[in-house]
C-alpha atoms as a PDB file:
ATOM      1  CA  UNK A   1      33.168 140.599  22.637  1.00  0.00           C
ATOM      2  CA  UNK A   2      33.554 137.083  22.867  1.00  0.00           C
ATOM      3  CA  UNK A   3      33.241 134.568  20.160  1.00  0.00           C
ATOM      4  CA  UNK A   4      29.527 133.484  19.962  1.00  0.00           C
ATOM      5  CA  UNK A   5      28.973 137.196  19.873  1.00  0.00           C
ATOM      6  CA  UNK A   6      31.258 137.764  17.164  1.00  0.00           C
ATOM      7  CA  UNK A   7      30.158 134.832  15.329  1.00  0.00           C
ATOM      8  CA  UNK A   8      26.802 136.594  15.792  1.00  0.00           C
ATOM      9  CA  UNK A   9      27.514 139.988  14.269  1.00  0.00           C
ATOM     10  CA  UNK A  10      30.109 138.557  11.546  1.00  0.00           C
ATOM     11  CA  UNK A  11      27.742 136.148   9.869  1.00  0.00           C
ATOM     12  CA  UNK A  12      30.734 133.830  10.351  1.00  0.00           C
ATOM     13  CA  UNK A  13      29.893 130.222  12.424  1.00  0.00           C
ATOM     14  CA  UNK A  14      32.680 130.669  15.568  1.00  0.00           C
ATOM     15  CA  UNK A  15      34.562 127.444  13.703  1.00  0.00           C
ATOM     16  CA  UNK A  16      35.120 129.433  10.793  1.00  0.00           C
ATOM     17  CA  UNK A  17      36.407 132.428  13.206  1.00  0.00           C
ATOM     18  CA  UNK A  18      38.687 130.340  15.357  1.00  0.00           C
ATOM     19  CA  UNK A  19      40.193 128.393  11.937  1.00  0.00           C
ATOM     20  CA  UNK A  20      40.750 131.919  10.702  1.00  0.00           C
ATOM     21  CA  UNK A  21      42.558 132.711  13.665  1.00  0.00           C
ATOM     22  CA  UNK A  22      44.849 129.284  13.605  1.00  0.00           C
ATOM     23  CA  UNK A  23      45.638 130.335   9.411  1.00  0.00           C
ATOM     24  CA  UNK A  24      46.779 133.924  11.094  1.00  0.00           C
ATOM     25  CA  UNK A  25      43.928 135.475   8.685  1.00  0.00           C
ATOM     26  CA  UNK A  26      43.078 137.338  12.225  1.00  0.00           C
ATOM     27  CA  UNK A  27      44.404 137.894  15.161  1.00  0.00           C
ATOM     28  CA  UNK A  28      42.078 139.069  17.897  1.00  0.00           C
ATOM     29  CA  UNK A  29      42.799 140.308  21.896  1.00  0.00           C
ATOM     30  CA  UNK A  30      43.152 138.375  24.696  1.00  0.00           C
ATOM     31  CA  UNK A  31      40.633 139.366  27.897  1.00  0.00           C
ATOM     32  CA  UNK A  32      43.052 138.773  31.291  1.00  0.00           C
ATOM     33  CA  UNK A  33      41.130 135.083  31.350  1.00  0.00           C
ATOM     34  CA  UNK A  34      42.902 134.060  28.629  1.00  0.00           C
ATOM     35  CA  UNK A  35      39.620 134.351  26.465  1.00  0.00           C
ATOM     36  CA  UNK A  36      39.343 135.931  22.460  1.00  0.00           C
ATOM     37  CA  UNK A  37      37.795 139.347  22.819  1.00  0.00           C
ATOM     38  CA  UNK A  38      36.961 141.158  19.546  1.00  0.00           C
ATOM     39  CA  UNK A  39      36.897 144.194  18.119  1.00  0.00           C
ATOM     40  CA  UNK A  40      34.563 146.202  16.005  1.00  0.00           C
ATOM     41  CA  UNK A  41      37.796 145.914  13.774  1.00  0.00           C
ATOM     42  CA  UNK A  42      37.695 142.426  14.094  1.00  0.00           C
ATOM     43  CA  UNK A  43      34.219 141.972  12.720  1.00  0.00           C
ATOM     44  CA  UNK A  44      34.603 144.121   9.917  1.00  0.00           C
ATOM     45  CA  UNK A  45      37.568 142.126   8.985  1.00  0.00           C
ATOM     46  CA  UNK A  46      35.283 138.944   9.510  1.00  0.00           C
ATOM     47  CA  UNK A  47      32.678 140.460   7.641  1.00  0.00           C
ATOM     48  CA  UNK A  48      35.442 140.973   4.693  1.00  0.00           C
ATOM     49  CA  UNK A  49      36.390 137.308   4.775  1.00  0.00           C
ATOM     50  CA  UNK A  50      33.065 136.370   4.875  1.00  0.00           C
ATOM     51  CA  UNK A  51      32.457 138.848   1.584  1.00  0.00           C
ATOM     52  CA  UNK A  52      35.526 137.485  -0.224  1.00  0.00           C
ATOM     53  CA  UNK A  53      35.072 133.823   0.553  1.00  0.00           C
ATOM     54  CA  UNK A  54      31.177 133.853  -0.443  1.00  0.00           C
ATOM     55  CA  UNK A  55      33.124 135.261  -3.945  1.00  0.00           C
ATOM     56  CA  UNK A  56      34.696 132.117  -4.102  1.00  0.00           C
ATOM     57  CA  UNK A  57      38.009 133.491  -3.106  1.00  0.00           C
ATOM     58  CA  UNK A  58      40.806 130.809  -1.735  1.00  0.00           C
ATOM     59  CA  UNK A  59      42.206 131.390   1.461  1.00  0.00           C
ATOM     60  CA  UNK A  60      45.259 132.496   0.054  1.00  0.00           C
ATOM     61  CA  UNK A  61      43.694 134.616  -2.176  1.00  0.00           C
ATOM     62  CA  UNK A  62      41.816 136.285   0.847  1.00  0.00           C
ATOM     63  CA  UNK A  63      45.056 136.236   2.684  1.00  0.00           C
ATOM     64  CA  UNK A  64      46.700 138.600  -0.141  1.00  0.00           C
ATOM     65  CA  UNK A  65      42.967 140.904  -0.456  1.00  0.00           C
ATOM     66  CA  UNK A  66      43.228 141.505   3.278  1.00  0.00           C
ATOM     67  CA  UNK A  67      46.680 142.647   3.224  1.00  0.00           C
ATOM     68  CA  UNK A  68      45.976 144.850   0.288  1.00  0.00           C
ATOM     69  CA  UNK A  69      42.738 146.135   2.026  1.00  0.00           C
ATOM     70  CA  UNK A  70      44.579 146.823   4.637  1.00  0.00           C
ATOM     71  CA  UNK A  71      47.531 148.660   2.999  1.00  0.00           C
ATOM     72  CA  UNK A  72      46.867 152.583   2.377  1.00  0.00           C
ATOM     73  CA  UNK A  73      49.360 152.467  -0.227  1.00  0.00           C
ATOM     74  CA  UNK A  74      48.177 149.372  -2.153  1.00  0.00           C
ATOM     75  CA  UNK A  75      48.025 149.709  -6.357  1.00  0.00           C
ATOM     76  CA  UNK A  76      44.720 149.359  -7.231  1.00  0.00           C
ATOM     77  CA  UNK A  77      46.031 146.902  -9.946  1.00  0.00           C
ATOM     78  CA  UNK A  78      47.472 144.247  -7.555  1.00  0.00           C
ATOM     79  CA  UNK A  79      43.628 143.504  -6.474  1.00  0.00           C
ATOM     80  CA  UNK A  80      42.384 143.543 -10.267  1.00  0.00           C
ATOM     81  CA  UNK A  81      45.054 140.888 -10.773  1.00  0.00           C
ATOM     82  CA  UNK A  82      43.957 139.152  -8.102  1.00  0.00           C
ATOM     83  CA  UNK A  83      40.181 139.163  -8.935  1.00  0.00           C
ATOM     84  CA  UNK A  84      40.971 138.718 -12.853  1.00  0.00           C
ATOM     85  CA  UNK A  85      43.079 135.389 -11.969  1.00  0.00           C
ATOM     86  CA  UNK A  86      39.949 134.218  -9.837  1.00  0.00           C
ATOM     87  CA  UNK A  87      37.211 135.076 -13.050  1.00  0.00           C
ATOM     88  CA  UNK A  88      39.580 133.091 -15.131  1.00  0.00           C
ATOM     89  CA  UNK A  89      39.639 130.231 -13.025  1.00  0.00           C
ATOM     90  CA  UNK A  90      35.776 130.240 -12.257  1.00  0.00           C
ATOM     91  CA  UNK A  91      34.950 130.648 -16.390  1.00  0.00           C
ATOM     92  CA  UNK A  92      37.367 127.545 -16.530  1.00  0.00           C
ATOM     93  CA  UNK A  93      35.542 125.333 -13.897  1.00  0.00           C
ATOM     94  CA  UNK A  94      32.115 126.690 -15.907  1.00  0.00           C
ATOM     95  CA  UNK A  95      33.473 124.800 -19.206  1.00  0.00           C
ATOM     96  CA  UNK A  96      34.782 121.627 -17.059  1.00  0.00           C
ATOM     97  CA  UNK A  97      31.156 121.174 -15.420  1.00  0.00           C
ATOM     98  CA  UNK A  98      29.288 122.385 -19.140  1.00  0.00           C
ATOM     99  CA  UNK A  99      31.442 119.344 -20.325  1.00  0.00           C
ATOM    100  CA  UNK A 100      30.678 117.389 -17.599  1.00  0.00           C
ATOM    101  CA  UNK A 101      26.574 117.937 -18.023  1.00  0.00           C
ATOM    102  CA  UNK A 102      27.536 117.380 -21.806  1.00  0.00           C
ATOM    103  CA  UNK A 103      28.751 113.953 -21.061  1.00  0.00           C
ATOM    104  CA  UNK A 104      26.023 113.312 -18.633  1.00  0.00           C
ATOM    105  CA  UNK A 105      22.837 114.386 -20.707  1.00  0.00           C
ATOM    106  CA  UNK A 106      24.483 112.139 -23.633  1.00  0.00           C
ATOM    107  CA  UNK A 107      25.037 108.982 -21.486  1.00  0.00           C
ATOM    108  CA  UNK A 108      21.370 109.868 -19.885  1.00  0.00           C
ATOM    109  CA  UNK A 109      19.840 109.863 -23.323  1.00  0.00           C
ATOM    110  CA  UNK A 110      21.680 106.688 -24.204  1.00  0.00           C
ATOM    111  CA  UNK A 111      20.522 104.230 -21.086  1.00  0.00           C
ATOM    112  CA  UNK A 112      16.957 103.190 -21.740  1.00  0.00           C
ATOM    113  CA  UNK A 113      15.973 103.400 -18.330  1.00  0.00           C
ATOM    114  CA  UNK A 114      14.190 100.134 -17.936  1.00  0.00           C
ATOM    115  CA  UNK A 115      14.134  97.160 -16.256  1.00  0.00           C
ATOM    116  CA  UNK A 116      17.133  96.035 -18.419  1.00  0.00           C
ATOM    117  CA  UNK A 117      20.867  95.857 -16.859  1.00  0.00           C
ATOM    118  CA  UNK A 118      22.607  97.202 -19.617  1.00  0.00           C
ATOM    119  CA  UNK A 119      23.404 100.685 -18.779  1.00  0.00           C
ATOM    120  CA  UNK A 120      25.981 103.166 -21.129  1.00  0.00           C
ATOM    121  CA  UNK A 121      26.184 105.283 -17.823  1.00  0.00           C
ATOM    122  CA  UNK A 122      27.215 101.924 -15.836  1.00  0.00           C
ATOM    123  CA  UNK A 123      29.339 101.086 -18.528  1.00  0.00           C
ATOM    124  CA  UNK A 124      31.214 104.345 -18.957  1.00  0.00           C
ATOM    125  CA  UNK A 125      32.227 105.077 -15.607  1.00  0.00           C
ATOM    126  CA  UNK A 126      33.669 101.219 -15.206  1.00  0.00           C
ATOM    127  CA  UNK A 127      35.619 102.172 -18.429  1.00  0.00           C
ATOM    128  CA  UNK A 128      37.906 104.677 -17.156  1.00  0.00           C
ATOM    129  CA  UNK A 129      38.074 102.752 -13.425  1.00  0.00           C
ATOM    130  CA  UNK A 130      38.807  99.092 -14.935  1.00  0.00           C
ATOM    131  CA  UNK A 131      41.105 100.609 -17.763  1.00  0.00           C
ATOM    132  CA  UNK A 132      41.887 103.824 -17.138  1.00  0.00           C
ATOM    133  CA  UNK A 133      41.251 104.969 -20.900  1.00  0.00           C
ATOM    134  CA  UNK A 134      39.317 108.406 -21.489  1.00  0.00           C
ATOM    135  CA  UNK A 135      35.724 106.872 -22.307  1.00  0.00           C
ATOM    136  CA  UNK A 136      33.499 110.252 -22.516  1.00  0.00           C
ATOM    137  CA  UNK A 137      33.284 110.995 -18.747  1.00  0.00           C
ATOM    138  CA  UNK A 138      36.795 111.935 -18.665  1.00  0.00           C
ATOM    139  CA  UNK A 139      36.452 114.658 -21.369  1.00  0.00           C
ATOM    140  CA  UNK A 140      36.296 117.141 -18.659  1.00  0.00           C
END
């Protein structure tokens, strides 16, 4: 099948498939004309992507999962390590943007929100850009 179609049955827009195929993430036929032509395979293996990706995987990190999918002899612990390493990373962007809406719902409460110019919110962010010193934006 060609690429609309597989972009079609994947759930995957056919940019996403042929940057997938540049990375080496998959590696479809070639029809005689020169053309991609998928396999069932092929989708499923989108479809996996898709999955992993939608999990927040990196590339890389879908790069290794596919390997290890595809390996009958994989340890079931190489994945776990790979899928622990992501949790930790996504409970560590949860505190950076809890901090950030920390800092934000303070500097919100602070400005007045009238028709005067004065505004902490203003006034914070030109902080750390004119000085580079870590006013309460920066905590994160």
């Amino acid at each position: 099948m060609n690429v609309g179609d597989a972009a079609h049955r994947s759930g995957l827009p056919a940019k996403t498939i042929r940057y997938y195929e540049e990375i080496g993430l998959i590696r479809p036929r070639r029809a005689g004309n020169g053309y991609r032509d998928y396999t069932g395979e092929d989708i499923h293996r989108l479809a996996f992507l898709r999955r992993a990706r939608n999990l927040g995987f990196s590339i890389d990190d879908c790069r290794q999962l596919m390997a290890l999918y595809q390996d009958r002899s994989r340890a079931s612990h190489d994945v776990r390590e790979i899928a622990a390493a992501h949790v930790t990373a996504i409970e560590e962007k949860v505190r950076e943007l809890q901090s950030m809406r920390s800092t934000l719902q303070k500097l919100i409460y602070a400005c007045h929100g009238d028709d005067r110019p004065d505004c902490p919110i203003l006034d914070d962010i030109a902080g750390d850009a004119q000085d580079g010193d870590k006013g309460a934006s920066s905590a994160v």
